[in-house]
N, C-alpha and C. Protein backbone atom coordinates (compact mmCIF):
# COMPACT_ATOMS: atom_id res chain seq x y z
N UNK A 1 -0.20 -19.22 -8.36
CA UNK A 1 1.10 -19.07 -9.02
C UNK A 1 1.95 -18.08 -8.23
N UNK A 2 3.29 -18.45 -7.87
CA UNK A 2 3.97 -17.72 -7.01
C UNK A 2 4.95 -16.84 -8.46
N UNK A 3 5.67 -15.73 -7.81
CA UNK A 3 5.93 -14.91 -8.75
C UNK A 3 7.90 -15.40 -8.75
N UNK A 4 7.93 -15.71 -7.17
CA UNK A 4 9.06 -16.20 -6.89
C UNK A 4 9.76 -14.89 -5.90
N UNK A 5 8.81 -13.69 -6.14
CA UNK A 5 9.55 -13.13 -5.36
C UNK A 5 9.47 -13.17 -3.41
N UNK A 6 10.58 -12.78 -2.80
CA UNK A 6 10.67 -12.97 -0.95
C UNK A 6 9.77 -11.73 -0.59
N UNK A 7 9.23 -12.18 0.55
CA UNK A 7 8.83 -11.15 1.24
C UNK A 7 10.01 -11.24 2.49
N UNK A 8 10.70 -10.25 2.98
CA UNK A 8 11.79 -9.86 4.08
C UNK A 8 10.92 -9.93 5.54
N UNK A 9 11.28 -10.19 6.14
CA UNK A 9 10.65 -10.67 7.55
C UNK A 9 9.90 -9.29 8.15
N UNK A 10 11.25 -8.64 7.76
CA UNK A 10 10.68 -6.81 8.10
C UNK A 10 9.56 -6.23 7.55
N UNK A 11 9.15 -6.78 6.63
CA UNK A 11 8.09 -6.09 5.80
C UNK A 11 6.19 -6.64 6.88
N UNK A 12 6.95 -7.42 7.76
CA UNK A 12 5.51 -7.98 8.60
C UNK A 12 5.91 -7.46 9.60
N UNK A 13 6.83 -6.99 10.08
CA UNK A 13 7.54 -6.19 11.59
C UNK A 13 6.53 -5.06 11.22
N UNK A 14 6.77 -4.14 10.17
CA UNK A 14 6.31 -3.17 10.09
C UNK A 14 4.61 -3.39 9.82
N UNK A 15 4.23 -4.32 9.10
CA UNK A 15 2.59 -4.84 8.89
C UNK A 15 2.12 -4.34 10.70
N UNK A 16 2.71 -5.40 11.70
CA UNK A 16 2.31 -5.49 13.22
C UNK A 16 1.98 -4.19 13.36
N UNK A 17 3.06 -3.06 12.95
CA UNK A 17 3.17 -1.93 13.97
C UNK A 17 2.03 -1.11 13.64
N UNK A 18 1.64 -1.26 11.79
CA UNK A 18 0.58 -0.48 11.47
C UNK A 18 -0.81 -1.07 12.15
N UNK A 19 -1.06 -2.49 12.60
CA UNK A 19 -2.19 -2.59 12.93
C UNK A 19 -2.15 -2.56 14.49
N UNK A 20 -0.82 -1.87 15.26
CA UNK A 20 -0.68 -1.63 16.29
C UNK A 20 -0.93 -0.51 16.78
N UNK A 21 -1.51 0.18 15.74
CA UNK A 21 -1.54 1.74 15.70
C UNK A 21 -0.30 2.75 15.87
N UNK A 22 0.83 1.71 15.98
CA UNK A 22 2.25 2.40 16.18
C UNK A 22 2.61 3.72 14.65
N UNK A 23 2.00 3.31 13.46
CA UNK A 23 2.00 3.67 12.10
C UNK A 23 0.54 4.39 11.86
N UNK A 24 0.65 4.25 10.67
CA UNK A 24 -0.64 4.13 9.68
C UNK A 24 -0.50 4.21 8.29
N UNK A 25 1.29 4.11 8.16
CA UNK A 25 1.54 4.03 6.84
C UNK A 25 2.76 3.25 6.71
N UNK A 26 2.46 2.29 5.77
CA UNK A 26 3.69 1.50 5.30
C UNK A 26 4.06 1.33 3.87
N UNK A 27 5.14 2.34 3.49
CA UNK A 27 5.58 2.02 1.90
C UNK A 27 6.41 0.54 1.70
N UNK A 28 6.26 0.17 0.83
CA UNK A 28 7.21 -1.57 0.66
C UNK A 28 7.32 -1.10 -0.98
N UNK A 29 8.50 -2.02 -1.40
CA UNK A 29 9.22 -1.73 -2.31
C UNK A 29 10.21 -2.80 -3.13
N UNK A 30 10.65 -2.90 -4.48
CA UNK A 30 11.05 -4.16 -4.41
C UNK A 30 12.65 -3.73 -4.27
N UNK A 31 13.31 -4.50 -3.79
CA UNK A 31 14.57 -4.53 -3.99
C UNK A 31 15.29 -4.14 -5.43
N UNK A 32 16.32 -3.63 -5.37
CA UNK A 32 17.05 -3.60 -6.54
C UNK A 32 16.88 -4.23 -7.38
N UNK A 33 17.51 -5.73 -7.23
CA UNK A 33 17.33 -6.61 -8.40
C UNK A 33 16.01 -7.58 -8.24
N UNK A 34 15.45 -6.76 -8.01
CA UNK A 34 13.59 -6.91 -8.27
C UNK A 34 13.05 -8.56 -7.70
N UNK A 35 13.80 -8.94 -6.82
CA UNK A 35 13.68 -10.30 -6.23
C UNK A 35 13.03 -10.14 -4.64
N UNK A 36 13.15 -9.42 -3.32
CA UNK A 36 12.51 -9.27 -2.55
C UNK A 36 11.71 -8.30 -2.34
N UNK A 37 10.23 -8.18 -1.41
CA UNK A 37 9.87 -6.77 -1.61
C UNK A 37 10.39 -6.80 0.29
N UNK A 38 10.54 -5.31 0.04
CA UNK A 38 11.35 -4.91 1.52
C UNK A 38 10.90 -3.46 2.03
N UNK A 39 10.61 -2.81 2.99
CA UNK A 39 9.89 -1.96 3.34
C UNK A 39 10.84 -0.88 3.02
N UNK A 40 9.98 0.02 2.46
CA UNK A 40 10.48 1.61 2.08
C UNK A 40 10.38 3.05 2.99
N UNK A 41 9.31 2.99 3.87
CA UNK A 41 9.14 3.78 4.89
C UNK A 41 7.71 3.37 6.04
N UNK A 42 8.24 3.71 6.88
CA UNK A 42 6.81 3.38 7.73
C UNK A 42 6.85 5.07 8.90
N UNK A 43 5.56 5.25 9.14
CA UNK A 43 5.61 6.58 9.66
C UNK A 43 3.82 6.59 9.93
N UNK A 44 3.45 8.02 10.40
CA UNK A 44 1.89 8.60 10.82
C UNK A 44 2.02 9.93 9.42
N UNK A 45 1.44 9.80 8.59
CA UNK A 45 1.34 10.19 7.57
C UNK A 45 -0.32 10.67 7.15
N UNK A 46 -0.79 11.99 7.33
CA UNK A 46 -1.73 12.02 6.65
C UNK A 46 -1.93 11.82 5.50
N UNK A 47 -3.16 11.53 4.96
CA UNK A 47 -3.86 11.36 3.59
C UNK A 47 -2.88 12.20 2.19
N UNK A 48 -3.03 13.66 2.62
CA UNK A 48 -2.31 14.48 1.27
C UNK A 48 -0.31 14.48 1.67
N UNK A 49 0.10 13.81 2.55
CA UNK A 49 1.22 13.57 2.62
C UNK A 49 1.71 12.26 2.63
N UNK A 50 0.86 11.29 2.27
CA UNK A 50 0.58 9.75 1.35
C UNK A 50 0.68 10.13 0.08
N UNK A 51 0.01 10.64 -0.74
CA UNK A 51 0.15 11.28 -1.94
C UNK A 51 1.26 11.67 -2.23
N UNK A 52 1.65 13.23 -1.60
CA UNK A 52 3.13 13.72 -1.98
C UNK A 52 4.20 12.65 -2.21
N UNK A 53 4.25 11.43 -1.40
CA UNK A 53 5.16 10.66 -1.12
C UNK A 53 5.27 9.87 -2.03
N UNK A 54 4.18 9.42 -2.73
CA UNK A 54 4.08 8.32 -3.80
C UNK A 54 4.93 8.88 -5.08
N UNK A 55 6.01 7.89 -5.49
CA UNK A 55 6.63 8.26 -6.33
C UNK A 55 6.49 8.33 -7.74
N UNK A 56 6.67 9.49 -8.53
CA UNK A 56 6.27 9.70 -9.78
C UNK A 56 6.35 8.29 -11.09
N UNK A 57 7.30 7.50 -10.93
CA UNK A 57 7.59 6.52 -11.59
C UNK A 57 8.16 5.30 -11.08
N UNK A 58 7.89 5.01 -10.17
CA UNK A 58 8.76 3.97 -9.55
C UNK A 58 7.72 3.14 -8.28
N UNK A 59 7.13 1.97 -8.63
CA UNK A 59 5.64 1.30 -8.54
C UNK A 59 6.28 1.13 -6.75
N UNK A 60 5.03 0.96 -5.96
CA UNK A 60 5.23 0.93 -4.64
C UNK A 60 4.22 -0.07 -3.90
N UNK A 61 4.27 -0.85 -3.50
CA UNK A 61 2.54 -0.95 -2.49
C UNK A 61 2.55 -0.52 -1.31
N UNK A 62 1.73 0.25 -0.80
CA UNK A 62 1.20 1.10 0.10
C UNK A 62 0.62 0.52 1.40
N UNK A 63 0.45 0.29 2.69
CA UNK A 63 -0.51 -0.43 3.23
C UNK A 63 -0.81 1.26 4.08
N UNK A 64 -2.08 1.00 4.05
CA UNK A 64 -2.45 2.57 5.00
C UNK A 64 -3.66 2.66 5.77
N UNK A 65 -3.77 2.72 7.00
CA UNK A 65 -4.76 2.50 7.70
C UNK A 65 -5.24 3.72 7.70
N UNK A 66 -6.61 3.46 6.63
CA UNK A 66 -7.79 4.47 6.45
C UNK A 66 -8.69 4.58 7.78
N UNK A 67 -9.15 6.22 8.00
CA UNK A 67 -9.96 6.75 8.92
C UNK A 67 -10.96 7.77 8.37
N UNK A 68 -11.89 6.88 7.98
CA UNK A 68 -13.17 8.09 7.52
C UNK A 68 -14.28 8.07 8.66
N UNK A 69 -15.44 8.92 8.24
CA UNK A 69 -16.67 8.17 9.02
C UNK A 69 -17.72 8.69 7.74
N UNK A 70 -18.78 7.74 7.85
CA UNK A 70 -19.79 7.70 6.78
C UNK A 70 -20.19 9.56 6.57
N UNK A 71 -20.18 10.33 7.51
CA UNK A 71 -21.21 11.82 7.69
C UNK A 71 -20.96 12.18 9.07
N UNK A 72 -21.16 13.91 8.79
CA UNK A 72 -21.12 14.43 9.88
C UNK A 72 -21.61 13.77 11.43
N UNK A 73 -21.31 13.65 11.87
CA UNK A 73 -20.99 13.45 13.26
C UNK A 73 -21.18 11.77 13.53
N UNK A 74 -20.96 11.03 12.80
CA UNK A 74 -20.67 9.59 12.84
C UNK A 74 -19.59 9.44 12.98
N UNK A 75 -19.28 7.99 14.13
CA UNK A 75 -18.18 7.65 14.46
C UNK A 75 -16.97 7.50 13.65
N UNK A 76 -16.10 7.14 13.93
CA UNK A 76 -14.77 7.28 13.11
C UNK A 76 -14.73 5.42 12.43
N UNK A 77 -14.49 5.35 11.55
CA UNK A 77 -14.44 4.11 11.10
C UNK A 77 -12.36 3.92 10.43
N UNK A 78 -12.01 2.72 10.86
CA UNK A 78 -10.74 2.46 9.99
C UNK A 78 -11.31 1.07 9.09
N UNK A 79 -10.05 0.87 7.91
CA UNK A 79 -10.31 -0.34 6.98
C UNK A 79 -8.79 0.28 6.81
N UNK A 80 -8.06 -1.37 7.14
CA UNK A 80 -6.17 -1.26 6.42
C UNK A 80 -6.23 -1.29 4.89
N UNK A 81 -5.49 -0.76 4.19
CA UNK A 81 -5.84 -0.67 2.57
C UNK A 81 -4.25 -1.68 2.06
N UNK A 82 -4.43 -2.20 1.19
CA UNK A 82 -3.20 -2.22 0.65
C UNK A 82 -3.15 -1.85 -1.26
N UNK A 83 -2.73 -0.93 -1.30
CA UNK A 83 -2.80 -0.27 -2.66
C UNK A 83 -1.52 -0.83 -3.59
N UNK A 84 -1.08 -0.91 -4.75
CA UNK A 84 -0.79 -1.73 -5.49
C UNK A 84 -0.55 -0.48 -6.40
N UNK A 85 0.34 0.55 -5.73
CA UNK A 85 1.05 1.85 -7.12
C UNK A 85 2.20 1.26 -7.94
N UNK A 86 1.22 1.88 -9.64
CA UNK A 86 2.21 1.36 -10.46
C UNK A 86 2.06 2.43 -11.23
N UNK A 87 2.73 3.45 -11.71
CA UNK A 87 2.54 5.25 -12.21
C UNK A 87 3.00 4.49 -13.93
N UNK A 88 1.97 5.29 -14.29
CA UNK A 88 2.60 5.12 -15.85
C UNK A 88 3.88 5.04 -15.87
N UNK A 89 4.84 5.63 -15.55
CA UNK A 89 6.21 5.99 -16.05
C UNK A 89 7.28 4.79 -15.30
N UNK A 90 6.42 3.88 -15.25
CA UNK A 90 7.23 2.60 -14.51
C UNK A 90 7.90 1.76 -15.68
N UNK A 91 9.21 1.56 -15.67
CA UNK A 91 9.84 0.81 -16.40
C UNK A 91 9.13 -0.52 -16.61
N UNK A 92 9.04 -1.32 -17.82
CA UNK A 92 8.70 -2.63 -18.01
C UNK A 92 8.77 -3.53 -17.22
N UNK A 93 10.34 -3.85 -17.24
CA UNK A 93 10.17 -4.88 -16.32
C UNK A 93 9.96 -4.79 -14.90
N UNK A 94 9.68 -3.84 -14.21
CA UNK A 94 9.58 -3.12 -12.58
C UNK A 94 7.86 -3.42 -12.95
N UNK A 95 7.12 -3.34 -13.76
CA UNK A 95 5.77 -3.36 -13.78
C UNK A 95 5.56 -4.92 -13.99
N UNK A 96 6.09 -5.45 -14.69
CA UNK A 96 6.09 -6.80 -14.48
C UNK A 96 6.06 -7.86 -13.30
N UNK A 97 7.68 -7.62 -12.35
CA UNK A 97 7.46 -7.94 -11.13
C UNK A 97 6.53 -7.67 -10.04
N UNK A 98 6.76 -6.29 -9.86
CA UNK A 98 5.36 -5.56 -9.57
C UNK A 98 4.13 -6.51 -9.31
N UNK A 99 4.08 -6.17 -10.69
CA UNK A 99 2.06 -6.81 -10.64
C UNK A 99 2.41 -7.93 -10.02
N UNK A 100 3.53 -9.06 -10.58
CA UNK A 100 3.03 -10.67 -10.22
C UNK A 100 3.41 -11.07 -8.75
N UNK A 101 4.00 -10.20 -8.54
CA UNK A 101 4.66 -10.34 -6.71
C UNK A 101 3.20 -9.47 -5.20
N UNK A 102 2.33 -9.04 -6.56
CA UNK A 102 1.46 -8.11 -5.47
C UNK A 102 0.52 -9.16 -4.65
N UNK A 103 0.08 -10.44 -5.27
CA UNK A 103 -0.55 -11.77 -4.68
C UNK A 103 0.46 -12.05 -3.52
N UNK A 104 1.72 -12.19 -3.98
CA UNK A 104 3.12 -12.26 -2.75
C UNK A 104 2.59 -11.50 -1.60
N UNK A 105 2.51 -10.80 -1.77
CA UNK A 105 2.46 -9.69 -0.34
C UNK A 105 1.01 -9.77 0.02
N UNK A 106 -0.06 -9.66 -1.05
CA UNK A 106 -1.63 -10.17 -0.53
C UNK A 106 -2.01 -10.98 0.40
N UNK A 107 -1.26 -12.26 0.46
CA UNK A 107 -1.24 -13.37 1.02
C UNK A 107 -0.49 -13.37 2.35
N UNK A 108 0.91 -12.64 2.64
CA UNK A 108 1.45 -12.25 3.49
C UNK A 108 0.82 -11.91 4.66
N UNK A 109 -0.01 -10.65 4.08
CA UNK A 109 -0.26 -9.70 5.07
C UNK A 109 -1.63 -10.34 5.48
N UNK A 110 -1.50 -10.46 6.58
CA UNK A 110 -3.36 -10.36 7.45
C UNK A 110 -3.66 -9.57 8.17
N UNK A 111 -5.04 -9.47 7.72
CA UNK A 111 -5.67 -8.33 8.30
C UNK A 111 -5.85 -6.81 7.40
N UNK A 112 -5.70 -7.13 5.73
CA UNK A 112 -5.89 -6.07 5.14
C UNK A 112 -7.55 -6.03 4.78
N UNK A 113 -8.20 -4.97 4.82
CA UNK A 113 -9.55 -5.11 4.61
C UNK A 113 -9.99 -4.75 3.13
N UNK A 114 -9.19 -3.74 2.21
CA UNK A 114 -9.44 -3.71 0.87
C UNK A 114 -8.32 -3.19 0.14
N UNK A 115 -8.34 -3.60 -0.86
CA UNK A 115 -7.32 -4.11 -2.12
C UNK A 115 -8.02 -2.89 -3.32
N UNK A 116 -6.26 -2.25 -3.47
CA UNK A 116 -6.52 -0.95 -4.52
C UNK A 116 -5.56 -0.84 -5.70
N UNK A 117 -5.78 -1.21 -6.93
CA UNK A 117 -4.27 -1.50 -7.95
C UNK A 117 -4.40 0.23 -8.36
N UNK A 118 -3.13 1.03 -8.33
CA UNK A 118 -3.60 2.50 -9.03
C UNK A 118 -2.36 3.02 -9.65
N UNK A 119 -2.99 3.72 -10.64
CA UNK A 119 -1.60 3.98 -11.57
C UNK A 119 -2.10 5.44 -11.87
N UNK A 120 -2.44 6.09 -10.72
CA UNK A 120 -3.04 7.70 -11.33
C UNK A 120 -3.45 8.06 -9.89
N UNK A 121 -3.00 9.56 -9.09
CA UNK A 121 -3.75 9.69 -7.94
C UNK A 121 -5.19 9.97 -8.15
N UNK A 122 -5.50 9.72 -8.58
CA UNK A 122 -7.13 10.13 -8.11
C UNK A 122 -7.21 8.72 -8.12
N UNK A 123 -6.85 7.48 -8.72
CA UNK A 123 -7.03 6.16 -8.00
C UNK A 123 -7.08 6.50 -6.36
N UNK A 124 -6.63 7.19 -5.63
CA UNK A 124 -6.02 6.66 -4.23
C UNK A 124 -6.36 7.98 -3.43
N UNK A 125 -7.24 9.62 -4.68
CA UNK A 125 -7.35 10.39 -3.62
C UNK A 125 -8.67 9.65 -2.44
N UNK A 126 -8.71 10.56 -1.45
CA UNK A 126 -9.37 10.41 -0.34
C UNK A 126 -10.79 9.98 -0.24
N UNK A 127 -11.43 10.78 -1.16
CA UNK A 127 -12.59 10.54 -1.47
C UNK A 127 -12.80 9.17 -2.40
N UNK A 128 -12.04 8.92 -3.03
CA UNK A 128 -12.25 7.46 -3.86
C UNK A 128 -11.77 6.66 -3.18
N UNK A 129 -11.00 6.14 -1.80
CA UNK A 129 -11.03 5.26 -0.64
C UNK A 129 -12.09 5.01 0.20
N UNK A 130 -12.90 6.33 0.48
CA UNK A 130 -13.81 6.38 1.47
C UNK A 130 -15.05 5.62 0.52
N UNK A 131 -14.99 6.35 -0.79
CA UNK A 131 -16.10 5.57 -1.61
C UNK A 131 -16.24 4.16 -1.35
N UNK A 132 -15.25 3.56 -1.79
CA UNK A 132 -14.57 2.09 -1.96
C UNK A 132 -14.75 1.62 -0.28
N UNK A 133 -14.61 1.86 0.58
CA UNK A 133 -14.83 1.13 1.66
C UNK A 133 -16.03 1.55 2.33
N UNK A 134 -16.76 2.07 1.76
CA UNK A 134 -18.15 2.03 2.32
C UNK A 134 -19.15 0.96 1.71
């Protein structure tokens, strides 16, 4: 079931660059009148300045190329995430589109390795990614 909403051509310009290593963070966002999703920021963003960024009420999906390693002195491992922020304080209908447009962009993007819906940071702190992709 399609939601009906566009994905903007730009929103895979910026997909490339994160798995180009040009990034490692891509905010996307829906448009105003809640019909395309269109990229919100792309940048090299650590982990606790991913967080800061995520907005208190206003739902986002995230794509972020995670870098853990299992334990001390094991190699560095990545997995692209695409997270699915929707903060309590999200208006109705913004949570609505939201959710049904997040398959929209699922499908879009290739090459994401795990899928995170979160409506609370500790959904998305550091340690509950690394959990999740191990």
């Amino acid at each position: 079931m399609s939601s009906g909403t566009q994905v903007e051509d730009s929103v895979i310009d910026a997909f490339k660059e994160l798995k180009t290593k040009k990034t490692n963070t891509v905010f996307y966002r829906l448009s105003d009148d809640l019909s395309t999703i269109v990229p919100d920021y792309q940048g090299k963003l650590t982990h606790d300045e991913l967080l800061e960024k995520l907005p208190r009420n206003e739902p986002r999906y995230v794509v972020y190329d995670l870098t853990y390693s299992k334990g001390e002195g094991e190699v560095q491992r990545g997995k692209i995430v695409l997270i699915s922020w929707c903060p309590e304080g999200t208006k109705t209908q913004q949570r609505m589109v939201h959710s049904s447009s997040y398959n929209t962009l699922r499908s879009t993007l290739d090459g994401v390795h795990m899928y995170v819906q979160a409506s609370d940071l500790s959904d998305v702190e550091y340690d509950e990614l690394v959990a999740r992709a191990n």
